[in-house]
N, C-alpha and C. Protein backbone atom coordinates (compact mmCIF):
# COMPACT_ATOMS: atom_id res chain seq x y z
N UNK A 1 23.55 64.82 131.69
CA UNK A 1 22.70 64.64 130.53
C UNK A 1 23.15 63.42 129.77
N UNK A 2 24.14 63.72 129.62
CA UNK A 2 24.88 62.15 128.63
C UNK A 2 24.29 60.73 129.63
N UNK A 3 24.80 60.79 130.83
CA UNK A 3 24.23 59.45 131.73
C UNK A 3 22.63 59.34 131.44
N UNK A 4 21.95 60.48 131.79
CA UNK A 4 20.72 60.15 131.32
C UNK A 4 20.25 59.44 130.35
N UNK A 5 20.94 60.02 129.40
CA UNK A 5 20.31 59.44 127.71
C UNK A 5 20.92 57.56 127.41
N UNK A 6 22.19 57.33 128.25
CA UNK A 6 22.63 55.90 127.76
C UNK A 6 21.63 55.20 128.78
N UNK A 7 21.10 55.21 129.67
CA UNK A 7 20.37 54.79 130.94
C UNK A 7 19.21 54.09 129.81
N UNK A 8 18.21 54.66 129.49
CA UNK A 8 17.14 54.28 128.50
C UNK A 8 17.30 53.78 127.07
N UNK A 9 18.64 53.93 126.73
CA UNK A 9 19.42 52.71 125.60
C UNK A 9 19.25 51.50 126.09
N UNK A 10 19.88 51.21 127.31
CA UNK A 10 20.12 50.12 127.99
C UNK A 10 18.55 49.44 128.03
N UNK A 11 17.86 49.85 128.54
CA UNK A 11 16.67 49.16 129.06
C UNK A 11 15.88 49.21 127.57
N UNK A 12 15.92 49.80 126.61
CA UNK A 12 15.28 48.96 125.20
C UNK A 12 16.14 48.23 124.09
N UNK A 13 17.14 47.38 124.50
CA UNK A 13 17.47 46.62 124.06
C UNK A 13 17.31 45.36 124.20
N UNK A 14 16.14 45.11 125.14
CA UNK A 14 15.52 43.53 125.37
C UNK A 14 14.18 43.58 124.51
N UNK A 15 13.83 44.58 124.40
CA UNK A 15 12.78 44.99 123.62
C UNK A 15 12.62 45.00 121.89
N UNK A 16 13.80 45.17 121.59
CA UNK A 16 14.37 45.35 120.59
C UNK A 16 14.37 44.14 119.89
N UNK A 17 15.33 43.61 121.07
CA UNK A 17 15.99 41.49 120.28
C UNK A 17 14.31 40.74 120.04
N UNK A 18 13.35 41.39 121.54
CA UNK A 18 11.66 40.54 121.03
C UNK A 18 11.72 40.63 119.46
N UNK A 19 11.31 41.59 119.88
CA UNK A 19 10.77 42.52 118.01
C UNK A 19 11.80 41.69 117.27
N UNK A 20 12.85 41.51 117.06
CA UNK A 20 13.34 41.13 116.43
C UNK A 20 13.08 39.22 116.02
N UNK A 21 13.02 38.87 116.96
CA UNK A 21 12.56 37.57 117.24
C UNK A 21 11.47 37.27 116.45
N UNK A 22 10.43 37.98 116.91
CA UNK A 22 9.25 38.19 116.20
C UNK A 22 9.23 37.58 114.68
N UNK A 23 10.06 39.08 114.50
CA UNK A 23 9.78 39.42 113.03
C UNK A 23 10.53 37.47 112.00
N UNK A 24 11.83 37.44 112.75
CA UNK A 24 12.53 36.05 112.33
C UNK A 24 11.48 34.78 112.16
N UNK A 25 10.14 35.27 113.26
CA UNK A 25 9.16 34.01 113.66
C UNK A 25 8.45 34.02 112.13
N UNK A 26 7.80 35.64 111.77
CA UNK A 26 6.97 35.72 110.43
C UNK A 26 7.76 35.41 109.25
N UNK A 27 8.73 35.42 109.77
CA UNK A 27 9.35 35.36 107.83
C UNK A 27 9.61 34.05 107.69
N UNK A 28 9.84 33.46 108.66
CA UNK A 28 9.96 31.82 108.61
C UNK A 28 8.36 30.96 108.09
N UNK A 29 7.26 31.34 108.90
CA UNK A 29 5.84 31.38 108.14
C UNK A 29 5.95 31.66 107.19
N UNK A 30 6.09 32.74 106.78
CA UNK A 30 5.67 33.29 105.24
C UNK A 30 6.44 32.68 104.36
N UNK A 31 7.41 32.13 104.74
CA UNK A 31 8.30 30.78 103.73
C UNK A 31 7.81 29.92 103.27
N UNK A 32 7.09 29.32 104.85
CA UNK A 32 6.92 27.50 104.89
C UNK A 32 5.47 28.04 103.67
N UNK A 33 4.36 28.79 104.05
CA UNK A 33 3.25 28.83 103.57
C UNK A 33 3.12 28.90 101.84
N UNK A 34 4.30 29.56 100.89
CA UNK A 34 4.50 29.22 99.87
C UNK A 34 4.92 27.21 99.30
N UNK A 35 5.70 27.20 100.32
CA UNK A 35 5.73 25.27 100.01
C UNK A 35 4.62 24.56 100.61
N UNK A 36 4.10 25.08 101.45
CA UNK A 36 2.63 24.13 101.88
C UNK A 36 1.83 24.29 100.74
N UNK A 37 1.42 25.86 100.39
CA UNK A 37 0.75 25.52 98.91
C UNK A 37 0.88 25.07 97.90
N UNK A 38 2.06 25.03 97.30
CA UNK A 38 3.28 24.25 96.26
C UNK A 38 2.40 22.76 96.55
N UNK A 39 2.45 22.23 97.36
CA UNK A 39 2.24 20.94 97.57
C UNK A 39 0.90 20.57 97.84
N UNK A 40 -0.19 21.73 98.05
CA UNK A 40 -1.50 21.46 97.84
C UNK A 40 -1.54 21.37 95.96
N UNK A 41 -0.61 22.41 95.26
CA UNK A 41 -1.39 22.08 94.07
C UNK A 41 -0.79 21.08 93.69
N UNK A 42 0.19 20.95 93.78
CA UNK A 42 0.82 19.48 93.08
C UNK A 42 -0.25 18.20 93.38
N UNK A 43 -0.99 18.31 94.77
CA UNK A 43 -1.96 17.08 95.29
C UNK A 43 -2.88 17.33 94.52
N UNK A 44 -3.37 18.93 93.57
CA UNK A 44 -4.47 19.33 93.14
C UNK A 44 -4.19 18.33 91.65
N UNK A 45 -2.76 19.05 91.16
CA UNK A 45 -2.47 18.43 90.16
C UNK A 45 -2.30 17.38 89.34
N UNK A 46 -2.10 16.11 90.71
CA UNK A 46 -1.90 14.95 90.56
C UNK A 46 -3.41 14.23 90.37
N UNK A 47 -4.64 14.66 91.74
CA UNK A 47 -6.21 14.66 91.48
C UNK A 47 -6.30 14.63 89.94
N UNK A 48 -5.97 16.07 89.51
CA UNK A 48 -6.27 16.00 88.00
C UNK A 48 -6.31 15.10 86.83
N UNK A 49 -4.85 14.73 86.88
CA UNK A 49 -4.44 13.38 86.10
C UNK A 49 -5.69 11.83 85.82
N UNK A 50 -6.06 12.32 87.14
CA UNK A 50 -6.61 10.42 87.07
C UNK A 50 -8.12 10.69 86.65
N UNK A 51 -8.32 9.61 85.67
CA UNK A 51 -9.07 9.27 84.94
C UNK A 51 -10.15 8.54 85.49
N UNK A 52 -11.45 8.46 85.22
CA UNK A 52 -12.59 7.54 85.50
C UNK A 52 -13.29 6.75 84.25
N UNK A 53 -13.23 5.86 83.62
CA UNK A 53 -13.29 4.99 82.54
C UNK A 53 -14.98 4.44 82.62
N UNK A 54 -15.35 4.34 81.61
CA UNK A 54 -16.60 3.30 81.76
C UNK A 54 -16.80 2.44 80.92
N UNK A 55 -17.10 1.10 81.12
CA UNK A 55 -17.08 -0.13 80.55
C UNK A 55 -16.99 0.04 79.55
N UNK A 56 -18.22 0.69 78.82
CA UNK A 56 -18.41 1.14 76.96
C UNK A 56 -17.07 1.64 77.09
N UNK A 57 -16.31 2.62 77.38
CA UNK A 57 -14.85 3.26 76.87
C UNK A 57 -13.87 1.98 77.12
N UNK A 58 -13.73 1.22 77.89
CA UNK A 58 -12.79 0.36 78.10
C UNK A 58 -12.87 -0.43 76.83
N UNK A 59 -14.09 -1.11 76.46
CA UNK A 59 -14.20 -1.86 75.77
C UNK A 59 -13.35 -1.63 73.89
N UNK A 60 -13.91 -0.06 74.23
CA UNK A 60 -14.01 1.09 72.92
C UNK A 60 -12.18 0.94 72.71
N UNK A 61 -11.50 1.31 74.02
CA UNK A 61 -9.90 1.16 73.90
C UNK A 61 -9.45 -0.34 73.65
N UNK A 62 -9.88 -1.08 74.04
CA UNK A 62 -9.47 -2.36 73.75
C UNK A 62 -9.68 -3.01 72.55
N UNK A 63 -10.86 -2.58 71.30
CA UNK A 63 -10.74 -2.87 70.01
C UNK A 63 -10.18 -2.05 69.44
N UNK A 64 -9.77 -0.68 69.71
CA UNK A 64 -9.20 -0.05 68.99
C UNK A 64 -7.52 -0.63 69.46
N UNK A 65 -7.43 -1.02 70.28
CA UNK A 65 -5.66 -1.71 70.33
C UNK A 65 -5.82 -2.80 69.63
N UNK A 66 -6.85 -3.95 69.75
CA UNK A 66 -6.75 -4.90 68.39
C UNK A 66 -6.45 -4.53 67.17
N UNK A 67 -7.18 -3.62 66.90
CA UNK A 67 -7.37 -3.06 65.05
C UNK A 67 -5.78 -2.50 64.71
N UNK A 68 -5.48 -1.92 65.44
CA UNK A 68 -4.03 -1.10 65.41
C UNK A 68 -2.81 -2.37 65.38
N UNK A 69 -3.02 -3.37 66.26
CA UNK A 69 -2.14 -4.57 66.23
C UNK A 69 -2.50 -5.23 64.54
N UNK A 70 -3.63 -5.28 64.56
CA UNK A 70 -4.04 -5.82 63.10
C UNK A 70 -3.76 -4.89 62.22
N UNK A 71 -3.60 -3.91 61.86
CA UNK A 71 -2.80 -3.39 60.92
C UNK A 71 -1.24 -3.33 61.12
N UNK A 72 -1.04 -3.25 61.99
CA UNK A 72 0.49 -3.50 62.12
C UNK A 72 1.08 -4.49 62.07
N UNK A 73 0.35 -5.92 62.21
CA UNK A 73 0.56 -6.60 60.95
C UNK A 73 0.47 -7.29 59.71
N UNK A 74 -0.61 -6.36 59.15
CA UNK A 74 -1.04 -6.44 57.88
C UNK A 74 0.17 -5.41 57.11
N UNK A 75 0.78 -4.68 57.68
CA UNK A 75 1.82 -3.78 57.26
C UNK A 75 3.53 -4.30 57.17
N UNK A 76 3.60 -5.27 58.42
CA UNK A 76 4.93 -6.59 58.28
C UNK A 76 4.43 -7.09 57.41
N UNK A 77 3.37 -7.72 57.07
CA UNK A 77 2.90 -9.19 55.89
C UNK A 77 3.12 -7.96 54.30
N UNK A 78 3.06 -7.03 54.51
CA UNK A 78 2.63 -5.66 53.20
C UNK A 78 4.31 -6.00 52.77
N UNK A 79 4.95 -5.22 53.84
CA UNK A 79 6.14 -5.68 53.61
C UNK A 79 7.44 -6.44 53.15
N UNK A 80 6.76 -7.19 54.04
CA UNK A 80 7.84 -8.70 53.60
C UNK A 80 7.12 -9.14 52.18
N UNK A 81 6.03 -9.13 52.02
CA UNK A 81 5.96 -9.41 50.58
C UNK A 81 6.48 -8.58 49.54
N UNK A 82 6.79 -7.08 49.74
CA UNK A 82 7.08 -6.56 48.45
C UNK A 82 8.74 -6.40 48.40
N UNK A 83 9.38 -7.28 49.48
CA UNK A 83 10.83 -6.90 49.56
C UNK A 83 10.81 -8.51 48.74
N UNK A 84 10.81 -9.66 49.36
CA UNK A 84 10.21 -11.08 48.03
C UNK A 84 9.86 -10.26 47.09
N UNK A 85 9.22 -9.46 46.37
CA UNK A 85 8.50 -9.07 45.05
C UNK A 85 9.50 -8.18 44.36
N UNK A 86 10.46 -7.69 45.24
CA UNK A 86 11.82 -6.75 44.24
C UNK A 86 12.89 -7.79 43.96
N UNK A 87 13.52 -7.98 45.37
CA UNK A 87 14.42 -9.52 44.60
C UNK A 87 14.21 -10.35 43.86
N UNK A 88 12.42 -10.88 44.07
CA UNK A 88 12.18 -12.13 42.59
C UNK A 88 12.66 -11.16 40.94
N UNK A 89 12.00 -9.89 41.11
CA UNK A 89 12.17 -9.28 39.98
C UNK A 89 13.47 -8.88 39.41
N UNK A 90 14.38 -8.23 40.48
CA UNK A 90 16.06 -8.23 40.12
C UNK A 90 16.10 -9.57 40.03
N UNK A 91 16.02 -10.63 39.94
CA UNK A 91 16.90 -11.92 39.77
C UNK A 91 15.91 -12.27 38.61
N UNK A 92 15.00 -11.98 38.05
CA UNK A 92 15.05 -12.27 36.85
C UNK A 92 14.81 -11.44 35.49
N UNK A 93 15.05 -10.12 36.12
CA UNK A 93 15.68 -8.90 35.21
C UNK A 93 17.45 -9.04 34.65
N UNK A 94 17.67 -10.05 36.04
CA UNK A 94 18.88 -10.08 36.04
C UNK A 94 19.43 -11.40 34.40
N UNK A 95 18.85 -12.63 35.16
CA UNK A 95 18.54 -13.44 34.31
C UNK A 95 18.21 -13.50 32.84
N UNK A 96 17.13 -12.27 32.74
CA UNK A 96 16.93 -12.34 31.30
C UNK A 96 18.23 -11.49 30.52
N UNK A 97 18.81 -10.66 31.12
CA UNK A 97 19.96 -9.80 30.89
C UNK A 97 20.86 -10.70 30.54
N UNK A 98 21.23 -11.70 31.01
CA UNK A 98 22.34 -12.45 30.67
C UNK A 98 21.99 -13.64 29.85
N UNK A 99 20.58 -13.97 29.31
CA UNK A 99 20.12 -14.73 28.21
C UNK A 99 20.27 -13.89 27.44
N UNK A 100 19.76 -12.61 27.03
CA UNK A 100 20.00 -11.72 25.77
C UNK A 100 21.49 -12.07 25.28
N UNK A 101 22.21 -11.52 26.42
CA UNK A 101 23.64 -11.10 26.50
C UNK A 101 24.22 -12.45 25.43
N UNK A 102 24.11 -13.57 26.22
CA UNK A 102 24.44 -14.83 25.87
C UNK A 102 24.11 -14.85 24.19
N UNK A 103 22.82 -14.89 24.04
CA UNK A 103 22.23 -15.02 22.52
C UNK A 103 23.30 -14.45 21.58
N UNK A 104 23.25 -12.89 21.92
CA UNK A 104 24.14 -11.80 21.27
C UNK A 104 25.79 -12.68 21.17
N UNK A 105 26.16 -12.74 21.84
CA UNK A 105 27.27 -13.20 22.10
C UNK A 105 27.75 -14.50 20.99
N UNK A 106 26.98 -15.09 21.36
CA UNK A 106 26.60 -16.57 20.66
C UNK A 106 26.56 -16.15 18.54
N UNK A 107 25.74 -15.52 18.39
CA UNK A 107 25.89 -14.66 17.18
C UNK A 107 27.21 -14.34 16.92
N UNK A 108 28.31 -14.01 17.04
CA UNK A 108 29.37 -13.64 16.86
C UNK A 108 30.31 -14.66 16.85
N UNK A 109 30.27 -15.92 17.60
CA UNK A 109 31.24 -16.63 17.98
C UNK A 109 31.75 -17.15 16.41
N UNK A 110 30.71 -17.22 15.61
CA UNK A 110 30.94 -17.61 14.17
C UNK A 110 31.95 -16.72 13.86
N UNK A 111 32.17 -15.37 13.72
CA UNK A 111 33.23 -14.86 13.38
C UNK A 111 34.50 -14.89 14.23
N UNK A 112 34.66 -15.07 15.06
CA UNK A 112 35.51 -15.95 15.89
C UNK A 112 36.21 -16.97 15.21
N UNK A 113 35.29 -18.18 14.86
CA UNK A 113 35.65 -19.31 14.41
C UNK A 113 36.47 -18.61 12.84
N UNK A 114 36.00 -18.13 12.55
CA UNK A 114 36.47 -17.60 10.99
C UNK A 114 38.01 -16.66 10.94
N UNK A 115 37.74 -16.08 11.69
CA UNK A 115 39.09 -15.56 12.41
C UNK A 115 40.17 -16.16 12.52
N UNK A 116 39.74 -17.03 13.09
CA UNK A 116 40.94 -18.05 13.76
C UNK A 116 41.33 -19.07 13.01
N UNK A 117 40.35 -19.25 11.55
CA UNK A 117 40.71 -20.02 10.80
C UNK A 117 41.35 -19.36 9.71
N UNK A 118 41.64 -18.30 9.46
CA UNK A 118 42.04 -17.36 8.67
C UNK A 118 43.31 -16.96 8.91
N UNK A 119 43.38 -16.80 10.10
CA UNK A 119 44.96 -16.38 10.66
C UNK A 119 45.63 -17.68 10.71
N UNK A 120 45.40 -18.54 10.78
CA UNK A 120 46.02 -19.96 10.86
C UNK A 120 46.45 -20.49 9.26
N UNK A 121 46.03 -19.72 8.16
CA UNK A 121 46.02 -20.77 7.02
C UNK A 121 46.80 -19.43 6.05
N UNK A 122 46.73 -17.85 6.90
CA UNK A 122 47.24 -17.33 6.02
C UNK A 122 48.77 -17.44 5.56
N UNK A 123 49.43 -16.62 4.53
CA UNK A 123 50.73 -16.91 4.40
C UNK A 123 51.64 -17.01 5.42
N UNK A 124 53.18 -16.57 5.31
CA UNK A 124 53.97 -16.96 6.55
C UNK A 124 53.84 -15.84 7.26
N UNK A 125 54.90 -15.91 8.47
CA UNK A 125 54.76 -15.49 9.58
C UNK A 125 55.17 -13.79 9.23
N UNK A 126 56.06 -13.82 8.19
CA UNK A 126 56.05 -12.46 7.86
C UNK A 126 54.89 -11.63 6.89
N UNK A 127 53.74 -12.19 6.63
CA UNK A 127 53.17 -11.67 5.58
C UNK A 127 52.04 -10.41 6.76
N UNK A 128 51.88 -9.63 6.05
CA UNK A 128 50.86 -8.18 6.56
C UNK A 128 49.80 -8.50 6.57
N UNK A 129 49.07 -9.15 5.87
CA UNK A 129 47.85 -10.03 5.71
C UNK A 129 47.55 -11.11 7.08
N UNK A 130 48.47 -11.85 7.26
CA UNK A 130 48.61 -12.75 8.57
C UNK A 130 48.47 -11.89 9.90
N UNK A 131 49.63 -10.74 9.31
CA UNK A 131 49.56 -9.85 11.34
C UNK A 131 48.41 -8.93 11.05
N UNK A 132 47.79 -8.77 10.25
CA UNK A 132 46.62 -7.87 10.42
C UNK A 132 45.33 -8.71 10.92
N UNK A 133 45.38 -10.24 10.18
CA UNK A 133 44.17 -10.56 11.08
C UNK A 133 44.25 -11.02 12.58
N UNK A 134 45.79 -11.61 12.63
CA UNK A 134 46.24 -11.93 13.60
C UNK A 134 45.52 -10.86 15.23
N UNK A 135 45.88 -9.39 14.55
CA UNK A 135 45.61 -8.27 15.18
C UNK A 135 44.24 -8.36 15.92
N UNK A 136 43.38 -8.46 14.41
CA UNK A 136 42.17 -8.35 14.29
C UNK A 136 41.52 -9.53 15.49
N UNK A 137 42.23 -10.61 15.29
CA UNK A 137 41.83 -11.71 16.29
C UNK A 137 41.77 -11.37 17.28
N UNK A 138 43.12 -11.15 17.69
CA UNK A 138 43.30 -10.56 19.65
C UNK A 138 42.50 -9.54 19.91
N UNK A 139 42.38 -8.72 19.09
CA UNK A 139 41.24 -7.56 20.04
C UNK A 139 39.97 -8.40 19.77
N UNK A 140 39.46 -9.05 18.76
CA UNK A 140 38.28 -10.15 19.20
C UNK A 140 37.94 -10.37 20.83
N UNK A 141 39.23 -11.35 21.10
CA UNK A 141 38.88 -11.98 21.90
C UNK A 141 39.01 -11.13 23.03
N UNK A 142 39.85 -9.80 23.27
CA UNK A 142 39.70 -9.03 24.13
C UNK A 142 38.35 -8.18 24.50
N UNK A 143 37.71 -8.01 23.02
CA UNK A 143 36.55 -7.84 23.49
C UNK A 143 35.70 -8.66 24.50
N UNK A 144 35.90 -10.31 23.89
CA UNK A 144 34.99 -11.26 24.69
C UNK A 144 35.42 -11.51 26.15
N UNK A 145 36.27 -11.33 26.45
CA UNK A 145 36.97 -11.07 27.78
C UNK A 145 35.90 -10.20 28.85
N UNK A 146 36.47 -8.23 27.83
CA UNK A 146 35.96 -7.31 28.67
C UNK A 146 34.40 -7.77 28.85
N UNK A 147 33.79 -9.10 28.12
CA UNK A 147 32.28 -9.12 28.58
C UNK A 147 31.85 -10.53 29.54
N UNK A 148 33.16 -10.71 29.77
CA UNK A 148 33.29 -11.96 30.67
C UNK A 148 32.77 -13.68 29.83
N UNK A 149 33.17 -13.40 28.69
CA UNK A 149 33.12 -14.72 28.19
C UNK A 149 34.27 -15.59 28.06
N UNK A 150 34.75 -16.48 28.32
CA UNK A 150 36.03 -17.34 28.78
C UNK A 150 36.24 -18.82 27.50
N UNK A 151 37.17 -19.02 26.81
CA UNK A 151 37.35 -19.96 26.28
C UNK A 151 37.04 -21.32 27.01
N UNK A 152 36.62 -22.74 26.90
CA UNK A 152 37.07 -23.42 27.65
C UNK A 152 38.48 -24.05 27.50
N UNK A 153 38.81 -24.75 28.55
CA UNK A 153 40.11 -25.31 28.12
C UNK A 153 39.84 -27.08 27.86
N UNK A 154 39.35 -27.73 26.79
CA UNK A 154 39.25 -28.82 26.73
C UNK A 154 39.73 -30.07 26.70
N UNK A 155 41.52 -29.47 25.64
CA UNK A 155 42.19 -30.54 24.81
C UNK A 155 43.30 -30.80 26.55
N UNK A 156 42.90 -32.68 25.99
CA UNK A 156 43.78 -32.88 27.37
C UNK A 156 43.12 -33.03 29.00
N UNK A 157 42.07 -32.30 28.60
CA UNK A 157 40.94 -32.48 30.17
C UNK A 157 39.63 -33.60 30.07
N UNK A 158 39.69 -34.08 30.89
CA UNK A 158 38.69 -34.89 30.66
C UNK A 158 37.39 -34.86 30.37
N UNK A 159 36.88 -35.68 29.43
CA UNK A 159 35.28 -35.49 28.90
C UNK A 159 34.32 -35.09 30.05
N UNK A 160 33.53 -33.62 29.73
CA UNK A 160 32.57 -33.26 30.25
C UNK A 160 31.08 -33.10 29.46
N UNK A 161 30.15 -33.73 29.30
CA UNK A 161 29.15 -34.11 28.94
C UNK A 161 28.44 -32.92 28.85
N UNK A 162 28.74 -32.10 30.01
CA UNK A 162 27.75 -30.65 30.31
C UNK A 162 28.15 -29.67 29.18
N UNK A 163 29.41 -29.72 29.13
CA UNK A 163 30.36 -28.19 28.37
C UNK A 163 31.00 -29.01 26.97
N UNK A 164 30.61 -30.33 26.63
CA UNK A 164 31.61 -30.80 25.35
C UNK A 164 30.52 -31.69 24.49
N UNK A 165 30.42 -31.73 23.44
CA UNK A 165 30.26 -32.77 22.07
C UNK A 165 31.01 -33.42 21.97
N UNK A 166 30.99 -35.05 21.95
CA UNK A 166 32.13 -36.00 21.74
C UNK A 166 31.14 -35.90 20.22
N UNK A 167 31.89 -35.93 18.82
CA UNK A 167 31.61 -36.62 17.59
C UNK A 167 32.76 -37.39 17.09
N UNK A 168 33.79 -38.12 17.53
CA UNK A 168 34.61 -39.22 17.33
C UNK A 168 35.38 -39.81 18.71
N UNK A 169 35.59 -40.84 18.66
CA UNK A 169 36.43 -41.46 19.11
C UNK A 169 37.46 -42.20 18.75
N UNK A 170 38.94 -42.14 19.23
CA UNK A 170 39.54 -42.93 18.83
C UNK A 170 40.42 -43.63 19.77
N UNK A 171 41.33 -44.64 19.53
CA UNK A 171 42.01 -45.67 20.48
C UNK A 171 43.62 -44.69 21.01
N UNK A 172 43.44 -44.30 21.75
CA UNK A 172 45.07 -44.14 22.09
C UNK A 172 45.92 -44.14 23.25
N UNK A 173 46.88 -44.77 23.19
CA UNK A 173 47.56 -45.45 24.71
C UNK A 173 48.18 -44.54 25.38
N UNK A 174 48.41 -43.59 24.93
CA UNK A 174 49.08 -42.05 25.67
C UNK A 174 48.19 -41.41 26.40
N UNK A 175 46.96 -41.57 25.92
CA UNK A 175 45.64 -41.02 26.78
C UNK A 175 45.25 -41.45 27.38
N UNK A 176 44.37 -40.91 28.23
CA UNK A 176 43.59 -41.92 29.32
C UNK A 176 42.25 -42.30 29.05
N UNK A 177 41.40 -42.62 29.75
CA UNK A 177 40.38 -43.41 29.22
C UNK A 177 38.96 -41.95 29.42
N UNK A 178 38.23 -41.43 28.08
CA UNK A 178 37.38 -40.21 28.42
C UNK A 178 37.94 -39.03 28.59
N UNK A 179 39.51 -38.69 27.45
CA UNK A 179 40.12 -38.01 28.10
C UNK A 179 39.99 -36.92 26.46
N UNK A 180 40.05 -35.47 26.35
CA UNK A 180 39.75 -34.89 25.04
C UNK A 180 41.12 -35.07 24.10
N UNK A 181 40.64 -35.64 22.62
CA UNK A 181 42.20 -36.02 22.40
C UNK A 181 42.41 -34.30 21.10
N UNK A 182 41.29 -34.00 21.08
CA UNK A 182 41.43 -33.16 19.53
C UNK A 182 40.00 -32.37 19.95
N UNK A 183 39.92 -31.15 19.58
CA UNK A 183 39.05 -29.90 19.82
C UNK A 183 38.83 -29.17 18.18
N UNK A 184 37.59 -29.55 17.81
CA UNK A 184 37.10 -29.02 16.60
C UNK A 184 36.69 -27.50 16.33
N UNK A 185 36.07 -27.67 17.56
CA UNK A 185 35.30 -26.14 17.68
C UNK A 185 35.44 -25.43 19.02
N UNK A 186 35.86 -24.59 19.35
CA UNK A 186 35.90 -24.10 20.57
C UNK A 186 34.60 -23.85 21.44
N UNK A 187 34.51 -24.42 22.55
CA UNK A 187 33.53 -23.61 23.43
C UNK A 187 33.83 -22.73 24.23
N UNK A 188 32.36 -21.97 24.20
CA UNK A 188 32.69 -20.98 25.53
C UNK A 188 31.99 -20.69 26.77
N UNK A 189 32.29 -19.65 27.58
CA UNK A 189 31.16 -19.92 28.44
C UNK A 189 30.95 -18.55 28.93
N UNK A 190 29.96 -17.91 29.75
CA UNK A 190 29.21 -16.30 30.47
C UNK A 190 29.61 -16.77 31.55
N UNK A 191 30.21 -16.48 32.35
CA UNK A 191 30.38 -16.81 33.57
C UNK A 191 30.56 -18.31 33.96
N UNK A 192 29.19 -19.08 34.95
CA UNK A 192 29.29 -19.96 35.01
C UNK A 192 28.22 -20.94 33.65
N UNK A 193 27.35 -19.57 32.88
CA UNK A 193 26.75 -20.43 31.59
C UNK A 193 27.54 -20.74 30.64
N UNK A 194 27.23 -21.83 29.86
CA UNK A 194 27.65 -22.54 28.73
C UNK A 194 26.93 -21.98 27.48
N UNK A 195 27.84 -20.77 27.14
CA UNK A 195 26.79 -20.63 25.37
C UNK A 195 27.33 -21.12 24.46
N UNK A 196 28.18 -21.85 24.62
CA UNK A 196 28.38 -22.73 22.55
C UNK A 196 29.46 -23.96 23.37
N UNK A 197 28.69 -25.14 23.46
CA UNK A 197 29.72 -26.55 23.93
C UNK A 197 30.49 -26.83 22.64
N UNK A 198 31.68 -27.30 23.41
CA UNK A 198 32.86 -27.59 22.70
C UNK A 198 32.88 -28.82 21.67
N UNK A 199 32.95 -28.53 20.71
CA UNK A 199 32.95 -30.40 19.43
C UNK A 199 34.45 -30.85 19.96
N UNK A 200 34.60 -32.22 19.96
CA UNK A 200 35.78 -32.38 20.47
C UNK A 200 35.96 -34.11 20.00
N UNK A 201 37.22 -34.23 20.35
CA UNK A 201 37.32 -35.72 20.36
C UNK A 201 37.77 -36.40 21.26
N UNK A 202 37.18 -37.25 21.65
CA UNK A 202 37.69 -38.07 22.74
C UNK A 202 38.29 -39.88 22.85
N UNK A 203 39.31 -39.81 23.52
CA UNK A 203 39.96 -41.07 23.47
C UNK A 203 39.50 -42.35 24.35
N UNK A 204 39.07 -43.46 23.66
CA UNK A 204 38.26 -44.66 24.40
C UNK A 204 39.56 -45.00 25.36
């Protein structure tokens, strides 16, 4: 009985590996046939994409890309003019700021001058009266400092026409020729402006 039964094992095992074969043949189809369609729709997909145009539309896209270029740069020209239109305006917001400034400034220098003629003529070096205006002077001019106004330095420098008043002249051989021999009035200056030119004297 046992011989019997392995006898007919034997002879369906060629039968078996077919079938088996087979089946390896369909599943390999049933693979490829998902990427063959994959690639019909992608061909479907790509069909899709493309466009058919007609003259009137071509034409229609092509002024509408003019108009769009023409505002884009009517929008640089928009531009660049209002960035010119803030700087002109800071530079002469700026400007008028430092004419006020100047004016103001200029107003005061008189007490300055008074100051300085006061501390110079008061009693001696020990009197309270002298070191109080004395006092009074230096924080003056520390004020004019913290606002950037600068003494010039005249006596001894040579005549400048721009920043000085010559109202005398006199002869002297120690000096040179246009050179400041004596400073009446102090000038000053805002930076690089001149708000009060210097009276001075100068040596022929």
């Amino acid at each position: 009985m046992s011989e019997e039964t392995k006898q007919p094992t034997a002879e369906e095992t060629p039968e078996t590996q077919a079938e088996a074969e087979q089946e390896t043949a369909k599943a390999e189809q049933t693979a490829q046939e998902p990427a063959e369609k994959t690639g019909k729709s992608k061909k479907k997909k790509e069909k899709e994409k493309t466009y058919t145009l007609t003259q009137q539309q071509m034409e229609a896209a092509e002024l509408a890309a003019k108009q769009l270029e023409s505002v884009k740069d009517q929008f640089v020209r928009l531009t660049a003019e209002y960035d010119n239109y803030r700087k002109r305006t800071t530079k002469e917001k700026d400007a008028l700021y430092q004419d006020a400034k100047a004016d103001t400034i200029s107003a005061f220098l008189a007490v300055y001058d008074n100051l300085e003629r006061a501390a110079a003529s008061e009693g001696g070096e020990d009197s309270p009266h002298k070191k109080g205006l004395e006092m009074i002077f230096t924080q003056f001019k520390e004020i004019l400092q913290k606002q950037g106004v600068t003494e010039m330095e005249a006596l001894g420098k040579p005549f400048d026409p721009e920043k000085m008043n010559a109202v005398m002249h006199i002869d002297d051989e120690n000096l040179g020729e246009n050179v400041v021999a004596q400073v009446f009035q102090a000038g000053f200056m805002l930076g690089d402006k001149v708000i009060r030119h210097a009276i001075v004297q100068v040596a022929n």
